[in-house]
N, C-alpha and C. Protein backbone atom coordinates (compact mmCIF):
# COMPACT_ATOMS: atom_id res chain seq x y z
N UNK A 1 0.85 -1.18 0.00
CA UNK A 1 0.00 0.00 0.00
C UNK A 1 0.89 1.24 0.00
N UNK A 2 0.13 2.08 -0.71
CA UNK A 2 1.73 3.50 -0.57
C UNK A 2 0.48 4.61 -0.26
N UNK A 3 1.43 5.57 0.51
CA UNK A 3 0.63 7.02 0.96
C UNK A 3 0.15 7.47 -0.32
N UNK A 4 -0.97 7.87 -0.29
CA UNK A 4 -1.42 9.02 -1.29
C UNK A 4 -1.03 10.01 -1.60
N UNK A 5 -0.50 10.77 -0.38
CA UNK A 5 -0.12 12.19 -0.05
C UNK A 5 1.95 11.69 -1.16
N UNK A 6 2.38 11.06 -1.01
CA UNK A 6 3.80 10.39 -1.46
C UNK A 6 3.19 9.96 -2.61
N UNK A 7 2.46 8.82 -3.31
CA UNK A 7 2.33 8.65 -4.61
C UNK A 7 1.54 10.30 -5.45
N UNK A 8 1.05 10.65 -4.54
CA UNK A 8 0.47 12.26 -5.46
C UNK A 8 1.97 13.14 -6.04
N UNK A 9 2.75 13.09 -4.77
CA UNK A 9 3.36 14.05 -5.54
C UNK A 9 4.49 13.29 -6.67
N UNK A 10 4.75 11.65 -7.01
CA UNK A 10 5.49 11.22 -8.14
C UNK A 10 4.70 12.01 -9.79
N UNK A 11 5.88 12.42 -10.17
CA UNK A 11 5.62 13.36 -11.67
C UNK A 11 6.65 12.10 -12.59
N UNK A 12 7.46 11.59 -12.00
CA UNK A 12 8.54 10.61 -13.56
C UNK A 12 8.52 9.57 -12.49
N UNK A 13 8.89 8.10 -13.27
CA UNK A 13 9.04 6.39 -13.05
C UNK A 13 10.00 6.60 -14.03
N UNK A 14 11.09 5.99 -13.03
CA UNK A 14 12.55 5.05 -13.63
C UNK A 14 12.27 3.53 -13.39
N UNK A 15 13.02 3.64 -14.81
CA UNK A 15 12.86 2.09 -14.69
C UNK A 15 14.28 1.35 -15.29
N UNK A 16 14.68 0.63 -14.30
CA UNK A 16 15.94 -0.45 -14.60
C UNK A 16 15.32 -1.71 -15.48
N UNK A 17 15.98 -2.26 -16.41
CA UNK A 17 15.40 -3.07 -17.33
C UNK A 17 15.87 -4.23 -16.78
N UNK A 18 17.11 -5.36 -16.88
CA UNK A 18 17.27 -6.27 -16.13
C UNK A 18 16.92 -6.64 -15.02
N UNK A 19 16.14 -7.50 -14.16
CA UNK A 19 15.24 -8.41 -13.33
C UNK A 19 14.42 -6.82 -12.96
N UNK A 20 13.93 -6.47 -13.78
CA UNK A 20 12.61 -5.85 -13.36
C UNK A 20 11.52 -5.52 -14.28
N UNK A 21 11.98 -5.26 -15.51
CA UNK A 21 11.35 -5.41 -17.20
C UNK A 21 11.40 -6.33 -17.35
N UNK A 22 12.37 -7.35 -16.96
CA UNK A 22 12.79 -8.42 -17.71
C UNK A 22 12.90 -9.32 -16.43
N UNK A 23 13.51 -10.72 -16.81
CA UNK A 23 13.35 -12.03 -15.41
C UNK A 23 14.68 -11.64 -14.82
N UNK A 24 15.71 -10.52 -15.54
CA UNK A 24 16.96 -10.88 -15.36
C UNK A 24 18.28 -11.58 -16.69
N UNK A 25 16.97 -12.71 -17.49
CA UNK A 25 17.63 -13.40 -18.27
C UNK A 25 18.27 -12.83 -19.31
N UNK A 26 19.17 -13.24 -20.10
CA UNK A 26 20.06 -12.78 -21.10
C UNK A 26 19.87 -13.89 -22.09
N UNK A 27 19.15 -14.01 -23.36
CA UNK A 27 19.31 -14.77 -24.39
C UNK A 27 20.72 -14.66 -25.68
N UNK A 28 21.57 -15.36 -25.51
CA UNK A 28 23.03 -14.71 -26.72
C UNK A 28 23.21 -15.82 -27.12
N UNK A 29 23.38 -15.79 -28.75
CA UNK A 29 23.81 -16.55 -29.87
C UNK A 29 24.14 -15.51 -31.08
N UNK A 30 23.99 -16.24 -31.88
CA UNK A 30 24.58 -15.80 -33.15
C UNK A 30 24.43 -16.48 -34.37
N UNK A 31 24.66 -15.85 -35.47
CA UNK A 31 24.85 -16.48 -36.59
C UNK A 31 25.53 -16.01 -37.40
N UNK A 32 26.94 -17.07 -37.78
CA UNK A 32 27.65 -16.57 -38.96
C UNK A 32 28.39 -15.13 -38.24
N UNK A 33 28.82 -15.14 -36.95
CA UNK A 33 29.61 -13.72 -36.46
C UNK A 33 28.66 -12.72 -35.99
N UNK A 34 27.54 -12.92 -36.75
CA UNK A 34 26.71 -11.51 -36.05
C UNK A 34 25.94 -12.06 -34.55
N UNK A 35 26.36 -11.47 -33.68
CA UNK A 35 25.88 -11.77 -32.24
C UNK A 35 24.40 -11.49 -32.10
N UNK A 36 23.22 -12.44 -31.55
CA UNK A 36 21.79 -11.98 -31.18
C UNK A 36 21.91 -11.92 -29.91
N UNK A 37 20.50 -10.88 -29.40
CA UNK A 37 20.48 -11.13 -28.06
C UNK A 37 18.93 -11.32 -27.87
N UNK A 38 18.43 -12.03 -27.02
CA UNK A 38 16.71 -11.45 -27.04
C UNK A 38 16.89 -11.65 -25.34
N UNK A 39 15.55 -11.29 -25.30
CA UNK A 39 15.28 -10.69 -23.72
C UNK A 39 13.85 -11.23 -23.73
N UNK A 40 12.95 -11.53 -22.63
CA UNK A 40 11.64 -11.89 -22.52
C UNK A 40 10.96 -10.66 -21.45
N UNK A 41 9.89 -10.00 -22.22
CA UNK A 41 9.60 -8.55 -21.42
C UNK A 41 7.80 -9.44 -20.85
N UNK A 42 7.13 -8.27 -20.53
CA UNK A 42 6.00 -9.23 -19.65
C UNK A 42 4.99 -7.92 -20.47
N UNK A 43 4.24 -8.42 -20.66
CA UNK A 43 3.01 -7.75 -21.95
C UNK A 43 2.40 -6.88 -20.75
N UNK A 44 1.83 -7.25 -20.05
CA UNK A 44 1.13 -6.81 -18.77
C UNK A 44 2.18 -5.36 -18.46
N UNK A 45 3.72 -5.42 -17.84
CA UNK A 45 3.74 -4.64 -17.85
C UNK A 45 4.07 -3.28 -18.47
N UNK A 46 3.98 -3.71 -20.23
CA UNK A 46 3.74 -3.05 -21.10
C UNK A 46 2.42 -2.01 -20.71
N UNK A 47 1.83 -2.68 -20.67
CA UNK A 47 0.24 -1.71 -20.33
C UNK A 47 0.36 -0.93 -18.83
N UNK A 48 1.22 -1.74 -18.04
CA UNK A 48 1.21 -1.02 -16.67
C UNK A 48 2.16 0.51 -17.04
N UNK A 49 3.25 0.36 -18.20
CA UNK A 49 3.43 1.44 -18.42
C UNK A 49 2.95 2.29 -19.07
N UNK A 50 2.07 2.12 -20.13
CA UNK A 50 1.29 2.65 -20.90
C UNK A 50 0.06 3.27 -19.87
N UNK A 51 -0.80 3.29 -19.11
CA UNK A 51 -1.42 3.64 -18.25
C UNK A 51 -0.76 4.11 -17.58
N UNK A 52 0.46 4.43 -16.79
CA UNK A 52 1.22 5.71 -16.46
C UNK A 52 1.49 6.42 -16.90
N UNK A 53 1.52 6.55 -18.52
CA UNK A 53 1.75 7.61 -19.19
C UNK A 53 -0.03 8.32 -19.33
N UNK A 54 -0.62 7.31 -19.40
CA UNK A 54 -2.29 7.73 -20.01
C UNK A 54 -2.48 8.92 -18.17
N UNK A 55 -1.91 8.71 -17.69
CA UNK A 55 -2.31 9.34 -16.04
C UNK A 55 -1.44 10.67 -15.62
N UNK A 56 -0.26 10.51 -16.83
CA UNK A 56 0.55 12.14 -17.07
C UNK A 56 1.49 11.97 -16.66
N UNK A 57 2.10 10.73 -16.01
CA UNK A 57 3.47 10.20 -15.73
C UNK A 57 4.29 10.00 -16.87
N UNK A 58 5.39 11.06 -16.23
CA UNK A 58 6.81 10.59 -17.17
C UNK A 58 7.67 9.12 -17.02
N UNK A 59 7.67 8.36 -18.38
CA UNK A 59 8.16 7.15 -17.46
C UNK A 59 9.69 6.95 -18.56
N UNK A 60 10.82 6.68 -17.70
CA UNK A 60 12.20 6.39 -17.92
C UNK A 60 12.81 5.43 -18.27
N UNK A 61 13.81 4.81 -19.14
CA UNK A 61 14.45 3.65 -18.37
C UNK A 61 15.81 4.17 -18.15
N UNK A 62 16.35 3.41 -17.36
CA UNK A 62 18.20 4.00 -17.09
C UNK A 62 18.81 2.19 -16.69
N UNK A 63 19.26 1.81 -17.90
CA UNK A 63 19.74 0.45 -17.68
C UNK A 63 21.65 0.36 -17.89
N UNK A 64 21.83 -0.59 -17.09
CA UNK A 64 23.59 -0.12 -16.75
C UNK A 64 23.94 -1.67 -18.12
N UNK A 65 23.23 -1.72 -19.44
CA UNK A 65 23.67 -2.67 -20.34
C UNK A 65 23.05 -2.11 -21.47
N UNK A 66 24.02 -1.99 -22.45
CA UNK A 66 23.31 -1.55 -23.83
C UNK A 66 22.88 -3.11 -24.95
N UNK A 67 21.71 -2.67 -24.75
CA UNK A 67 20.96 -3.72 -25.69
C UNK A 67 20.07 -2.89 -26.54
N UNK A 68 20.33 -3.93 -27.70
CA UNK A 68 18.93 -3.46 -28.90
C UNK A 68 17.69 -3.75 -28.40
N UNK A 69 17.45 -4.85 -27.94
CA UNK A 69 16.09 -5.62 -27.40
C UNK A 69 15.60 -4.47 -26.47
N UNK A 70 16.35 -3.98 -25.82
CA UNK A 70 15.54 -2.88 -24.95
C UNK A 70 15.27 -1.21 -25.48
N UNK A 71 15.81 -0.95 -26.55
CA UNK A 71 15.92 0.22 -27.39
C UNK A 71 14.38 -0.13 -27.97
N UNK A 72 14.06 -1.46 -28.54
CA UNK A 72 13.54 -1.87 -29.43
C UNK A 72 12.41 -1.59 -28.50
N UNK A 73 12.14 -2.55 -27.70
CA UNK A 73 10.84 -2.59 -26.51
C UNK A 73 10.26 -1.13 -26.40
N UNK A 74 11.43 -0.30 -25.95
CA UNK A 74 11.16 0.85 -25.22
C UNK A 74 10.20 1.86 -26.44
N UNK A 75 10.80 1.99 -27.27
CA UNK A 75 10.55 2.34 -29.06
C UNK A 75 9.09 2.21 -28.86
N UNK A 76 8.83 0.73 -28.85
CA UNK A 76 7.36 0.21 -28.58
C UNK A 76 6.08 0.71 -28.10
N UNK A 77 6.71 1.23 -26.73
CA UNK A 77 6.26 1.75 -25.56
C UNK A 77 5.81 3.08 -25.62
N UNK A 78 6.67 3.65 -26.80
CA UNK A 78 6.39 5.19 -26.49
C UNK A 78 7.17 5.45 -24.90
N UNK A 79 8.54 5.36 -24.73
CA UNK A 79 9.08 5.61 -23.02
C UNK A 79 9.86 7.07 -23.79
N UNK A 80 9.21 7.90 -22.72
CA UNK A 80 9.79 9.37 -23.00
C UNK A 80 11.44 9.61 -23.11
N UNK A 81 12.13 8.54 -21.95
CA UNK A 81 13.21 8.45 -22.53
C UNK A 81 14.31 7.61 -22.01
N UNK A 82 15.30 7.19 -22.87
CA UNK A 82 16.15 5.91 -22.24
C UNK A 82 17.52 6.09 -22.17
N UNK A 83 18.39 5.65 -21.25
CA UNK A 83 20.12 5.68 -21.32
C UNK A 83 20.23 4.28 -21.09
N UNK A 84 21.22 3.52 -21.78
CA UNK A 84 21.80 2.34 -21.75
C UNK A 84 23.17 2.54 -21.71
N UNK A 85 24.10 2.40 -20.42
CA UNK A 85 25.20 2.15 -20.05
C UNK A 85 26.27 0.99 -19.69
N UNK A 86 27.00 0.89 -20.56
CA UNK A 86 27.43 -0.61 -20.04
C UNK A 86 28.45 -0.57 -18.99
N UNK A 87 28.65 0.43 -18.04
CA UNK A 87 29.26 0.99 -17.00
C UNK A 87 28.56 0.92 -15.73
N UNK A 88 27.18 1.21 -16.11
CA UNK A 88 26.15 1.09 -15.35
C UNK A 88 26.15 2.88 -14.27
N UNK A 89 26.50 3.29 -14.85
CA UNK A 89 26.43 4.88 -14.23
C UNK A 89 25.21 5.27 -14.37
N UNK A 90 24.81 4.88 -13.84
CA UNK A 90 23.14 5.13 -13.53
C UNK A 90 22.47 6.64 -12.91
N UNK A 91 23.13 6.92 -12.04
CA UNK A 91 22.58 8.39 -11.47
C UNK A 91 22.94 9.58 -12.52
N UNK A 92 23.55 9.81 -12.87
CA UNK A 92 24.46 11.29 -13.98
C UNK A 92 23.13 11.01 -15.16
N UNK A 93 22.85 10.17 -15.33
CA UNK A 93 22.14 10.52 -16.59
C UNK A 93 20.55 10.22 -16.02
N UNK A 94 20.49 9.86 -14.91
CA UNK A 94 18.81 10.04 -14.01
C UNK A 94 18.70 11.65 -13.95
N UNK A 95 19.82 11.69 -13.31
CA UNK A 95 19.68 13.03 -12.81
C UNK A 95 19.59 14.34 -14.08
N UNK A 96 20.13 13.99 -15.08
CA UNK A 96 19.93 14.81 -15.98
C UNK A 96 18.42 14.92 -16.98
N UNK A 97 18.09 13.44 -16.94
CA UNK A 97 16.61 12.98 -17.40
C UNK A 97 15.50 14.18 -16.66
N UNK A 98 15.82 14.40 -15.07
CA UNK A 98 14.71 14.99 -14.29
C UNK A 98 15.12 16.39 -14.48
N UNK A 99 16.45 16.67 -14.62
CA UNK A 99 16.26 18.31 -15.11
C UNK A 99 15.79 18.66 -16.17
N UNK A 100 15.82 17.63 -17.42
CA UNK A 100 15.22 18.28 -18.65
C UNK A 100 13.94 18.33 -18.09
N UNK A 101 13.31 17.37 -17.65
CA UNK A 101 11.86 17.20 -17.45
C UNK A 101 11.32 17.97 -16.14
N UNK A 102 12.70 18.80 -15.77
CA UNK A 102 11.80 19.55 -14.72
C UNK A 102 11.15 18.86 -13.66
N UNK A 103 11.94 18.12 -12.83
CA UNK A 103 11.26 17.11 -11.82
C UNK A 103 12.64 16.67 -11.25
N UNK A 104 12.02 17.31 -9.63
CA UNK A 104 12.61 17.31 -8.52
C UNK A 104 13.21 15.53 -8.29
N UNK A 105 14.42 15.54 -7.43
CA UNK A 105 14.53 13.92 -7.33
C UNK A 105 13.27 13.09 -6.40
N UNK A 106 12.77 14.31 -5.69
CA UNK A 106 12.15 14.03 -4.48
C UNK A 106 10.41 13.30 -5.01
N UNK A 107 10.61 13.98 -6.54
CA UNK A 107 9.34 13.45 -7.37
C UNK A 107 9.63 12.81 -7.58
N UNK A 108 10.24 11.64 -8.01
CA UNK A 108 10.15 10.93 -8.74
C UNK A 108 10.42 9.76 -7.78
N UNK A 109 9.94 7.88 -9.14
CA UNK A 109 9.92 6.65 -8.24
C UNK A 109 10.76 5.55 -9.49
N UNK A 110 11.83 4.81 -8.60
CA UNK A 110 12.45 4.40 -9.65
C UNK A 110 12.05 2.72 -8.93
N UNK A 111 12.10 2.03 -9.83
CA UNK A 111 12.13 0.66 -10.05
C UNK A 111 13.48 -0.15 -10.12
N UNK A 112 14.03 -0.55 -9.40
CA UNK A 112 15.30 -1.16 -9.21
C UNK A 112 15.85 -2.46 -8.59
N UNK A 113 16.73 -3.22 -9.10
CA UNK A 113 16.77 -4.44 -7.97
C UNK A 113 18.39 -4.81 -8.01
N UNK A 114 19.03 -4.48 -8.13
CA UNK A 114 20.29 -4.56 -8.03
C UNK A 114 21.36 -3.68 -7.45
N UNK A 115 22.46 -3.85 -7.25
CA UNK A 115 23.56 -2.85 -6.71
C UNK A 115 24.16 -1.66 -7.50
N UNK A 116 23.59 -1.50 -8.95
CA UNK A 116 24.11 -0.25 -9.42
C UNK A 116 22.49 0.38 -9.21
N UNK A 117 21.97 0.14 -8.79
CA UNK A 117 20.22 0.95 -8.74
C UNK A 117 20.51 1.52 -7.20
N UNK A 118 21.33 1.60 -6.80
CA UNK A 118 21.62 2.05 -5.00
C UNK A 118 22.00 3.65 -5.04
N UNK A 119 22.62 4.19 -6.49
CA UNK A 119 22.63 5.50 -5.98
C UNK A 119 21.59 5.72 -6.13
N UNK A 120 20.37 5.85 -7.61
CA UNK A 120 19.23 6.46 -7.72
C UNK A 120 18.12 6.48 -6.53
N UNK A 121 17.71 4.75 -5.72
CA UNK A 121 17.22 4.28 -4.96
C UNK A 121 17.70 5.02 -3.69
N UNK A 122 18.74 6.08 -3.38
CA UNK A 122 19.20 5.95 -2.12
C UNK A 122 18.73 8.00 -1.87
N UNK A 123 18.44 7.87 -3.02
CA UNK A 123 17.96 9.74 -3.77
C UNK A 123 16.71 9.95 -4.13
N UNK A 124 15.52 9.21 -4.37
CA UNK A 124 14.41 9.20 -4.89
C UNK A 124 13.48 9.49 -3.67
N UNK A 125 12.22 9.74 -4.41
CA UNK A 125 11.02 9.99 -3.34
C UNK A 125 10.41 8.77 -2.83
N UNK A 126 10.84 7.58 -4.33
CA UNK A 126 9.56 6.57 -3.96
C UNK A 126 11.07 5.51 -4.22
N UNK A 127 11.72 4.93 -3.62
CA UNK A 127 12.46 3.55 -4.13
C UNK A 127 11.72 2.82 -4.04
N UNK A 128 11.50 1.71 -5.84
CA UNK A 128 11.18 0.38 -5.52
C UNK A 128 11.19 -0.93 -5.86
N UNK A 129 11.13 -2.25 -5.47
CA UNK A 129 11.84 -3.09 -5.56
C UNK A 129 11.25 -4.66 -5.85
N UNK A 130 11.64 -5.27 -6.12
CA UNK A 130 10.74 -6.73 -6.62
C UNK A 130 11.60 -7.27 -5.47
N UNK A 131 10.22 -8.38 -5.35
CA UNK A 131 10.90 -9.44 -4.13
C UNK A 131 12.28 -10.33 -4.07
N UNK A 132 12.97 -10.39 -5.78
CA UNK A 132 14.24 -11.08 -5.22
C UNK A 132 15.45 -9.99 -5.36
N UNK A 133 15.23 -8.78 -5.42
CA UNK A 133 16.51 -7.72 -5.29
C UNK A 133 17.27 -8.39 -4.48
N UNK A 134 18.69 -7.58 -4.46
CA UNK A 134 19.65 -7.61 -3.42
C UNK A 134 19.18 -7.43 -2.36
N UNK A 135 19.97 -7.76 -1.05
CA UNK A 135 19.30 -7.51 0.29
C UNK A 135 19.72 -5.77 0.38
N UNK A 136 20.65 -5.38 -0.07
CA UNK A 136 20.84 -3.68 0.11
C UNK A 136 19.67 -2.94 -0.53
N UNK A 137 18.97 -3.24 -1.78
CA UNK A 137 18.46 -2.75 -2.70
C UNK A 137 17.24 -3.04 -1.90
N UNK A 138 16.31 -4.00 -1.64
CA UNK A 138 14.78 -4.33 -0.45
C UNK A 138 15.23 -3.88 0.78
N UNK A 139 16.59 -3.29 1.66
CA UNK A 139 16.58 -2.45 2.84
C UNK A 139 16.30 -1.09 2.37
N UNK A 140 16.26 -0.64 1.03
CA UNK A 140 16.02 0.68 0.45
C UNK A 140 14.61 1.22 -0.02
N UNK A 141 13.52 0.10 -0.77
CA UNK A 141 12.75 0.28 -0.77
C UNK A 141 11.79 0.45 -0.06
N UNK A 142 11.03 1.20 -0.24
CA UNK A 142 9.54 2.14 0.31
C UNK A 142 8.35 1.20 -0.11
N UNK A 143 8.30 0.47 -1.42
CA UNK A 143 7.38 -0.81 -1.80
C UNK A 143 8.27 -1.60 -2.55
N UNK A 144 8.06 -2.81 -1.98
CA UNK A 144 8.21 -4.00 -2.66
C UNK A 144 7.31 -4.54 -3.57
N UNK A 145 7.51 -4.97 -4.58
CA UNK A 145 5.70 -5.64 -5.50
C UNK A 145 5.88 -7.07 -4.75
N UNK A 146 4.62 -7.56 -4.94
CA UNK A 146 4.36 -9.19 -4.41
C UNK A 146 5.29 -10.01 -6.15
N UNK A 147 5.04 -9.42 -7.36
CA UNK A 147 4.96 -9.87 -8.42
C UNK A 147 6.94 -9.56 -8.90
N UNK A 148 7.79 -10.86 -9.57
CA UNK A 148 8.75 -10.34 -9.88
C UNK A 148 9.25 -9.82 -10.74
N UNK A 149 10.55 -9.85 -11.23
CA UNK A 149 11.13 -8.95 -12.23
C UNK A 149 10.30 -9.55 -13.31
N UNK A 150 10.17 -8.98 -14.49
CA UNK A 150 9.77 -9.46 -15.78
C UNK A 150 8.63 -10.84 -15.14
N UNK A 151 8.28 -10.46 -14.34
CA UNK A 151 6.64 -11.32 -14.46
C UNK A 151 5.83 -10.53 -13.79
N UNK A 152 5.63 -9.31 -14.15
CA UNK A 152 4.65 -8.64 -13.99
C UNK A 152 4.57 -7.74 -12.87
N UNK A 153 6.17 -7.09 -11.97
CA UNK A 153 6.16 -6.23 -11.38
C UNK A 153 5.84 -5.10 -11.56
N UNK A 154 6.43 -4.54 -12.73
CA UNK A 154 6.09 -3.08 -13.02
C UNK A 154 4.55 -2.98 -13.06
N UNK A 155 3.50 -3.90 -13.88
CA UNK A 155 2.28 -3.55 -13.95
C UNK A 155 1.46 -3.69 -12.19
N UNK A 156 2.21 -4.47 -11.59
CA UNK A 156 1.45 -4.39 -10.27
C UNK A 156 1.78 -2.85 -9.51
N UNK A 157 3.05 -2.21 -9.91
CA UNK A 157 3.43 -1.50 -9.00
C UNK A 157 2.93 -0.15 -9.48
N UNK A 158 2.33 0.14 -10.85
CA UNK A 158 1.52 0.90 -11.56
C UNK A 158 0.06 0.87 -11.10
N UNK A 159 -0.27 -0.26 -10.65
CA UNK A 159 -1.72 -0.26 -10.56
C UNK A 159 -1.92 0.06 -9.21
N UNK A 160 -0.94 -0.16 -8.44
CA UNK A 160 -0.82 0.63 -6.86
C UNK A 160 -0.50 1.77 -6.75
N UNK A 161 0.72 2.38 -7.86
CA UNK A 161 0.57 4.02 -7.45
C UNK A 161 -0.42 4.58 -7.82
N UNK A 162 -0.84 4.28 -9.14
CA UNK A 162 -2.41 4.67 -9.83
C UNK A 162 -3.59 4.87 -8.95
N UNK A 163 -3.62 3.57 -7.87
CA UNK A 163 -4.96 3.67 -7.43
C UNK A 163 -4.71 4.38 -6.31
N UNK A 164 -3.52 4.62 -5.70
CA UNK A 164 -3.00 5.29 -4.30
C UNK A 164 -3.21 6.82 -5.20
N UNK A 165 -2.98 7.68 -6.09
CA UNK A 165 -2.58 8.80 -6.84
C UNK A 165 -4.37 8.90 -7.20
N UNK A 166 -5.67 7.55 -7.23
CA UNK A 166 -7.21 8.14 -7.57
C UNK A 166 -7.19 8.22 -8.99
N UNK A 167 -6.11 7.89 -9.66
CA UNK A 167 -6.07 7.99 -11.32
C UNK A 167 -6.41 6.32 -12.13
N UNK A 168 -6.59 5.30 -11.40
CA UNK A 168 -6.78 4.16 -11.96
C UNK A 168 -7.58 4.27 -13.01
N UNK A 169 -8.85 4.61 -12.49
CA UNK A 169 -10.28 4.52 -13.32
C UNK A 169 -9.76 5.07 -14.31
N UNK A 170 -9.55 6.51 -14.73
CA UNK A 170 -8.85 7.20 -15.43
C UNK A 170 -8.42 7.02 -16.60
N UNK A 171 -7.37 6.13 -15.90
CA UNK A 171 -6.29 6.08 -16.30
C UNK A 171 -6.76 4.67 -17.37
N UNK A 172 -7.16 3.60 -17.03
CA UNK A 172 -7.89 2.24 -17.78
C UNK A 172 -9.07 2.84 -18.48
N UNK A 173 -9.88 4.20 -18.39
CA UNK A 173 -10.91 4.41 -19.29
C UNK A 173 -9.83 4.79 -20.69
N UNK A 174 -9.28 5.72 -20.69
CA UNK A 174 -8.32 6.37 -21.37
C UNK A 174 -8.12 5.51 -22.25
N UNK A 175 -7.30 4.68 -22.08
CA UNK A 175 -6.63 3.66 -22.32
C UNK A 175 -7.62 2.51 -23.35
N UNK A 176 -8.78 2.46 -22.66
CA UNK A 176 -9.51 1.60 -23.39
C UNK A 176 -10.42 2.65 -24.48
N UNK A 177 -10.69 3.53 -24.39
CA UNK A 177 -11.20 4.55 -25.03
C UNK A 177 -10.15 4.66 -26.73
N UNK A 178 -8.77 4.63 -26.04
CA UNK A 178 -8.02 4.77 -27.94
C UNK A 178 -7.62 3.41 -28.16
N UNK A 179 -8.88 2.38 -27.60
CA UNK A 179 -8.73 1.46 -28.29
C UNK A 179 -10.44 0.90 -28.82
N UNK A 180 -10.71 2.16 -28.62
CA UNK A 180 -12.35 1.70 -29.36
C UNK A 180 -13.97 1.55 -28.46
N UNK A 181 -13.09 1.93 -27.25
CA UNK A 181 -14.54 1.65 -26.08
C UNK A 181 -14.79 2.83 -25.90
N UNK A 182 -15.93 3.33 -26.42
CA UNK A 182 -16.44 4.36 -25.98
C UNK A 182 -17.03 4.48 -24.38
N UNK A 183 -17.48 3.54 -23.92
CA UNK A 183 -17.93 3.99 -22.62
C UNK A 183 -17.42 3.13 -21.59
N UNK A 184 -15.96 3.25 -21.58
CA UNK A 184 -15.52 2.12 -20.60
C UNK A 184 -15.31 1.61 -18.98
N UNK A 185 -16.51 0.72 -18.65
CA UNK A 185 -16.83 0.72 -17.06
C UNK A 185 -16.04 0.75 -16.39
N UNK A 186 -16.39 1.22 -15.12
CA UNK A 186 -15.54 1.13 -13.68
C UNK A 186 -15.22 -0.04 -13.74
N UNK A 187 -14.05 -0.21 -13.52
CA UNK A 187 -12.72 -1.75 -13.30
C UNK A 187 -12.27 -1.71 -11.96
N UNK A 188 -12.43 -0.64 -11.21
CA UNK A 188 -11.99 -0.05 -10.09
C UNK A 188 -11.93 -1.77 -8.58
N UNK A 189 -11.08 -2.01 -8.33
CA UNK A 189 -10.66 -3.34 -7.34
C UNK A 189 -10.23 -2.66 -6.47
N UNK A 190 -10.63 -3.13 -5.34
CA UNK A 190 -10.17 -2.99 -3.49
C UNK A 190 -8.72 -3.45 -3.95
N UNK A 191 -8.15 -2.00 -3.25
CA UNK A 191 -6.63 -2.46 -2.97
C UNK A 191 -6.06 -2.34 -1.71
């Protein structure tokens, strides 16, 4: 459950792509020299991000690995905007994301589960975390999701700031509206 008064004032969502978009996993082969990579993302929380944007949330990714698969995804998504570092310098380019966008660190809620997600997580308004993070990274978070990386955290942890922020309904009419429902019912669930 998260404060209202704390999910009201989040304006941007960061989001780390490895075990939190994703299971963690790394798919690599090749053919003939040219290296593939694929990644397995979770459809669900495709929409959990898409309904943060439908609700006026800026949503991020800042991943410390440069992949196509996640350029590609993100592309998908419509994500306002992405850094892929294979250094994993994660804060310098968070922090520059929220000055273009005009948003305090204190606004914003990042999604993280690992040890380069500890500076952003240790600076944010909202740190948060899937149940198998590092033990440093779940002593940092403010919410944990019940649901894990790449199986459907991000959309659970959307549908809790959403309904903590009063934008759910909203936010799922919207949503179903530019997809053809003109009058789309209350979905609204006890949370």
């Amino acid at each position: 459950m998260l404060e209202p008064l704390l999910a009201k004032r989040i304006q941007l969502v960061g989001l780390d792509v490895d075990g939190v978009l994703t299971d963690g996993g790394v798919y690599v082969g090749g053919d003939q020299g040219v290296p593939i990579e694929l990644k397995r993302f979770d459809i669900r929380d495709g929409i959990g991000l898409l309904l943060m944007r439908a609700a006026g949330l800026r949503v991020v990714i800042v991943s410390g690995r440069v992949s196509e698969a996640t350029r590609i995804r993100a592309e998908e998504l419509g994500i306002d905007e992405i850094v892929q570092d294979n250094f994993a310098r994660k804060l310098p380019p968070f922090e520059a994301m929220l000055q273009r966008a005009n948003v305090r660190i204190e606004d914003a809620a990042f999604l993280g589960d690992d040890l380069p997600d500890i500076p952003i997580l240790r600076r944010v308004g909202l740190p948060v975390t899937v149940p198998d993070a590092a033990p440093e990274v779940r002593q940092l978070a403010r919410y944990t999701t019940e649901a894990r990386g790449g199986r459907g955290a991000v959309r659970e942890f959307a549908e809790v700031l959403l309904h903590a922020r009063g934008q759910w309904d909203g936010a799922v009419a919207r949503y179903l509206a530019e997809r053809g429902e003109a009058h789309a019912p209350r979905l609204s669930r006890a949370r």
